[in-house]
Protein backbone atom coordinates (compact mmCIF):
# COMPACT_ATOMS: atom_id res chain seq x y z
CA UNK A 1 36.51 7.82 80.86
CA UNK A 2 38.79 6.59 78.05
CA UNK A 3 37.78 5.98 75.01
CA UNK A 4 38.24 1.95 73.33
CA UNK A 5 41.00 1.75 71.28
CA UNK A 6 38.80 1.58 68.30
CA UNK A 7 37.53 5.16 69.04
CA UNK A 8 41.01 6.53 69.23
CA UNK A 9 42.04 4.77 65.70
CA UNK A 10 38.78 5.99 64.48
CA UNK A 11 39.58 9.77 65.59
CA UNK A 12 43.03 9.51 64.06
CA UNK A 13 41.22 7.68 60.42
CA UNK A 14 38.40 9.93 60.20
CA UNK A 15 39.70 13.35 61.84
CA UNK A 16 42.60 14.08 59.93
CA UNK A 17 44.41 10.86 58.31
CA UNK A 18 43.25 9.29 55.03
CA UNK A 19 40.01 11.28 55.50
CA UNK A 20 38.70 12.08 52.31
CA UNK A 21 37.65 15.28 50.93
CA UNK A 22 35.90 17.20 53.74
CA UNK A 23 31.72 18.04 53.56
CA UNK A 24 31.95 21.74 52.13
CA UNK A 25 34.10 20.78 49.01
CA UNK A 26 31.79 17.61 48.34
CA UNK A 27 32.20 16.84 44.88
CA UNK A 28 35.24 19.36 44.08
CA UNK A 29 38.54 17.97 45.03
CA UNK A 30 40.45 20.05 42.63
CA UNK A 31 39.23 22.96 44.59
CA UNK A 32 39.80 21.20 48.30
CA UNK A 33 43.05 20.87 47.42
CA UNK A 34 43.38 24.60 45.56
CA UNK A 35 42.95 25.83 49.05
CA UNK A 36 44.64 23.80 51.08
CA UNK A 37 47.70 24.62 49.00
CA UNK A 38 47.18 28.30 49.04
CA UNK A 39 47.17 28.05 52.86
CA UNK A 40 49.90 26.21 52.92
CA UNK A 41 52.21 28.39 50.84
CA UNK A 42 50.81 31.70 53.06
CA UNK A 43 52.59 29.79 55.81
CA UNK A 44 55.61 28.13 54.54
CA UNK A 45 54.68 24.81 55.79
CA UNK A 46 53.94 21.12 54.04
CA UNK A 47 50.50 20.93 52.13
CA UNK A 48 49.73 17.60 54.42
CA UNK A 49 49.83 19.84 57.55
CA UNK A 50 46.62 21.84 56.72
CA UNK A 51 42.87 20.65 57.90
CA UNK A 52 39.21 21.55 57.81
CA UNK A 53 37.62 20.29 61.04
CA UNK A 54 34.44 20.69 62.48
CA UNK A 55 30.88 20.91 60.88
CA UNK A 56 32.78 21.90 57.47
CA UNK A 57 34.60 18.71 57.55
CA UNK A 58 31.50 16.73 58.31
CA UNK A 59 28.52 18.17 57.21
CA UNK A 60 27.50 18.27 61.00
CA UNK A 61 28.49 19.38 64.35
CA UNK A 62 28.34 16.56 67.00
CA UNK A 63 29.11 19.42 69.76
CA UNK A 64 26.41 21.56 68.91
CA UNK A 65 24.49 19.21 66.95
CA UNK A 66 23.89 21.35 64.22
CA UNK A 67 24.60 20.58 60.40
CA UNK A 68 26.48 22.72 58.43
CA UNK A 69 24.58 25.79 56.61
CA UNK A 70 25.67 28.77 55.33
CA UNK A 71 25.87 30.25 58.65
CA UNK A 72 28.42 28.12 59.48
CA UNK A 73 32.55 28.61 59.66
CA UNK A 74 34.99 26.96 57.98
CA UNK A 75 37.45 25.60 60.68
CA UNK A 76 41.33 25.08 59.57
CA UNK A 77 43.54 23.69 61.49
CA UNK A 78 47.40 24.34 60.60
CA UNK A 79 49.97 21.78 62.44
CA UNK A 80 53.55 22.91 61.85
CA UNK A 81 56.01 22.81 65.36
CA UNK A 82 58.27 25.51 63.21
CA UNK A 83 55.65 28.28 62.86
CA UNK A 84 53.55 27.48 66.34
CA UNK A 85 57.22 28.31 67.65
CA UNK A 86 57.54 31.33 65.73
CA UNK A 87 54.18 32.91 67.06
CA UNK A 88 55.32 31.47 70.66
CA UNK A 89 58.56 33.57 70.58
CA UNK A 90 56.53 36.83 69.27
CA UNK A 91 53.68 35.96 72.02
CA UNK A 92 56.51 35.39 74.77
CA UNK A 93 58.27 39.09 73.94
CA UNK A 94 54.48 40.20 74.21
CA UNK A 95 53.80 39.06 77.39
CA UNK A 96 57.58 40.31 78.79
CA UNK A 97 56.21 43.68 77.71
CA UNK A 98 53.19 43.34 79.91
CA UNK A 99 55.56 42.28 82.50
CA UNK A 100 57.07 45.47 82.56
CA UNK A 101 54.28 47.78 81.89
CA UNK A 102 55.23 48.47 77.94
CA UNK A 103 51.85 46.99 77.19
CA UNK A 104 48.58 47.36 78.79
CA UNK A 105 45.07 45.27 77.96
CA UNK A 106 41.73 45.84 79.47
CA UNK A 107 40.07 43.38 81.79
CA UNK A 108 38.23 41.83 79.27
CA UNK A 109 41.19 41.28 76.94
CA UNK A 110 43.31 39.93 79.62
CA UNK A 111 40.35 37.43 80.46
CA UNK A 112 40.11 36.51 76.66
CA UNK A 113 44.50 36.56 77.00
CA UNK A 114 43.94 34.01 79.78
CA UNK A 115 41.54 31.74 77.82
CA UNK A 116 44.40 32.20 74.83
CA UNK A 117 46.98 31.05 77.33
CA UNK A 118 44.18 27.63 78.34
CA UNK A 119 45.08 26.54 74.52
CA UNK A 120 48.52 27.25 74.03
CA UNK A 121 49.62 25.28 77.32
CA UNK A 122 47.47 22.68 75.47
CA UNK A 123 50.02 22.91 72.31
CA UNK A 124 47.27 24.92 70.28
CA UNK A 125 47.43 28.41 69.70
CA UNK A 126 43.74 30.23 68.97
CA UNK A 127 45.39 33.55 68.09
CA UNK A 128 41.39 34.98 68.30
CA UNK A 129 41.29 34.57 71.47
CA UNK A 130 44.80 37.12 71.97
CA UNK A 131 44.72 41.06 73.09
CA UNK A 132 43.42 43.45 70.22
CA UNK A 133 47.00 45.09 70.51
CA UNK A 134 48.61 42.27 70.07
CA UNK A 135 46.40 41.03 67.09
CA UNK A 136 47.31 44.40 65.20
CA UNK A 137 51.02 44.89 66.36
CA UNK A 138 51.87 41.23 65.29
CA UNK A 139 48.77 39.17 63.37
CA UNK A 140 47.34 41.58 61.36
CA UNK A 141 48.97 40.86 58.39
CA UNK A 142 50.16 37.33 58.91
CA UNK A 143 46.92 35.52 60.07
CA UNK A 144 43.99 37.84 60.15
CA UNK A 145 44.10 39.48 56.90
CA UNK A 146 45.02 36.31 54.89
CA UNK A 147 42.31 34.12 56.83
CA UNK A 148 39.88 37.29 56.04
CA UNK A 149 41.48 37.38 52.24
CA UNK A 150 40.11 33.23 51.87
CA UNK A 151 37.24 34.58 53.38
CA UNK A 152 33.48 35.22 51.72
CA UNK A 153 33.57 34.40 48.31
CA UNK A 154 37.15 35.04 48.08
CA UNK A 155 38.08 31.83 47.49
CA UNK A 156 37.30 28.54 46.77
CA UNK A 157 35.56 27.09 49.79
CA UNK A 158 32.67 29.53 48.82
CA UNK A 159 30.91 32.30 51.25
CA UNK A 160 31.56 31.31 54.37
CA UNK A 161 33.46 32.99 57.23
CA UNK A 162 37.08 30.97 57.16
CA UNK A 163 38.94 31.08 60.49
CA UNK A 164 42.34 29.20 61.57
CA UNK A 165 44.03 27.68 64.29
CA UNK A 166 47.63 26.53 65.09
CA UNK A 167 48.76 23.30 66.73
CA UNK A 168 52.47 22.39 67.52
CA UNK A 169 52.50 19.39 66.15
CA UNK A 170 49.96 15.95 65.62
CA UNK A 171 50.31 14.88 69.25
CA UNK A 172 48.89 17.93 70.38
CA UNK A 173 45.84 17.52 68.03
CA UNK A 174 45.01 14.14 68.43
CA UNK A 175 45.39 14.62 72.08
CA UNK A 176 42.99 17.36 71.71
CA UNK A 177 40.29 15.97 69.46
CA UNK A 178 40.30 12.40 71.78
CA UNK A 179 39.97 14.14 75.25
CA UNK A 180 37.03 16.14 73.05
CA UNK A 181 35.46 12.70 71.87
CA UNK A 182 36.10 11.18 75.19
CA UNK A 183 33.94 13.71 76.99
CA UNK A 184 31.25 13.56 74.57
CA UNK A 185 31.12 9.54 74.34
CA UNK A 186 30.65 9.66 78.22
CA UNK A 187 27.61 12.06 78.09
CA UNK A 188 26.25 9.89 75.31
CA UNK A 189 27.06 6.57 77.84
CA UNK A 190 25.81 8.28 81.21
C-alpha cells in the first residue's frame, strides 16, 4: 500500500528535515548540537548529515510501541555517499577474502553477514550486523570504539547505550523510513 502524499512529506518534515531538537535532548539544544558535531568531525562529514531516529528522537517507539526509558538506545543515523563508499570498498576486499578462503566466519556470523548484506543492498550499512573478524580487523577503531566512547555517560546525550548506522545518501533513507511507515499505516488500516 502507498502511503498519501501527505504521509511521505510528513516522513521527510518530521523524520529528519526541519525536525526540531530530538526527545532525549528536550530542553538542551546546546548539547544536541555538541554531539552531533562531535560525530560529525569523528567522520569527516557535514554536521547536517548526522540524525537521532527512533524512540530517542521521539520520546516513543511506534514499532514496538514502547516510550523511551533509560533502557532505551540512542539511534544515529550518519548519511554521507563518501564514507558509506569507503566502508563498501573495505567490506568488498573482505568478502574477496572469503572468496578465496583468506577469511573464514562461523555459521552464525555468516547468517548475521547475510542479514548485513539485506541492508547494504538497501543503501544502509548496519556494520553490527558484520563478522566479529571483520568488526576487529576493520571497525574497531573507526565505529565501535568511538560509538562506545559517546556511550554511557560519556557524553552528552546522557547514559544510554549510543549505536550508529550508515546510509549512502537521503534517497536511501527516506526510501527506507517510508516503505517502514507504509507497512505500519497498513496494519493500522487492515
Amino acid at each position: 500500500m502507498q502511503l498519501p502524499q501527505d504521509r511521505i512529506e510528513f516522513i521527510r518534515k518530521y523524520f529528519f528535515h526541519g525536525t526540531g531538537t530530538p526527545y532525549v535532548f528536550k530542553n538542551k539544544e546546546n548539547e544536541y548540537f555538541d554531539f552531533r558535531n562531535k560525530i560529525s568531525k569523528q567522520f569527516n562529514i557535514n554536521f547536517h548529515e548526522v540524525f537521532i531516529v527512533g524512540s530517542a528522537k521521539f520520546g516513543f517507539s511506534y514499532i514496538k510501541k514502547t516510550e523511551f526509558s533509560y533502557e532505551s538506545d540512542i539511534d544515529v543515523v550518519l548519511v554521507n555517499e563518501k564514507l558509506f563508499d569507503y566502508y563498501f570498498e573495505k567490506i568488498c576486499d573482505y568478502q574477496y577474502e572469503i572468496d578465496r578462503n583468506n577469511k573464514s566466519i562461523t555459521l552464525n556470523e555468516k547468517n548475521k553477514y547475510e542479514r548485513f548484506l539485506q541492508y547494504m543492498v538497501k543503501g544502509w550499512m548496519r556494520p553490527d550486523l558484520l563478522p566479529i573478524s571483520f568488526q576487529v580487523d576493520l571497525l574497531k577503531n573507526d565505529w565501535f570504539e568511538f560509538f562506545s566512547s559517546i556511550s554511557y555517560g560519556k557524553s552528552e546525550v546522557g547514559n544510554y547505550k549510543v549505536a550508529g548506522g550508515l546510509y549512502r545518501n537521503y534517497k536511501y533513507l527516506e526510501k527506507y523510513y517510508k516503505i517502514g511507515m507504509e507497512n505500519y499505516y497498513s496494519k493500522l488500516t487492515m
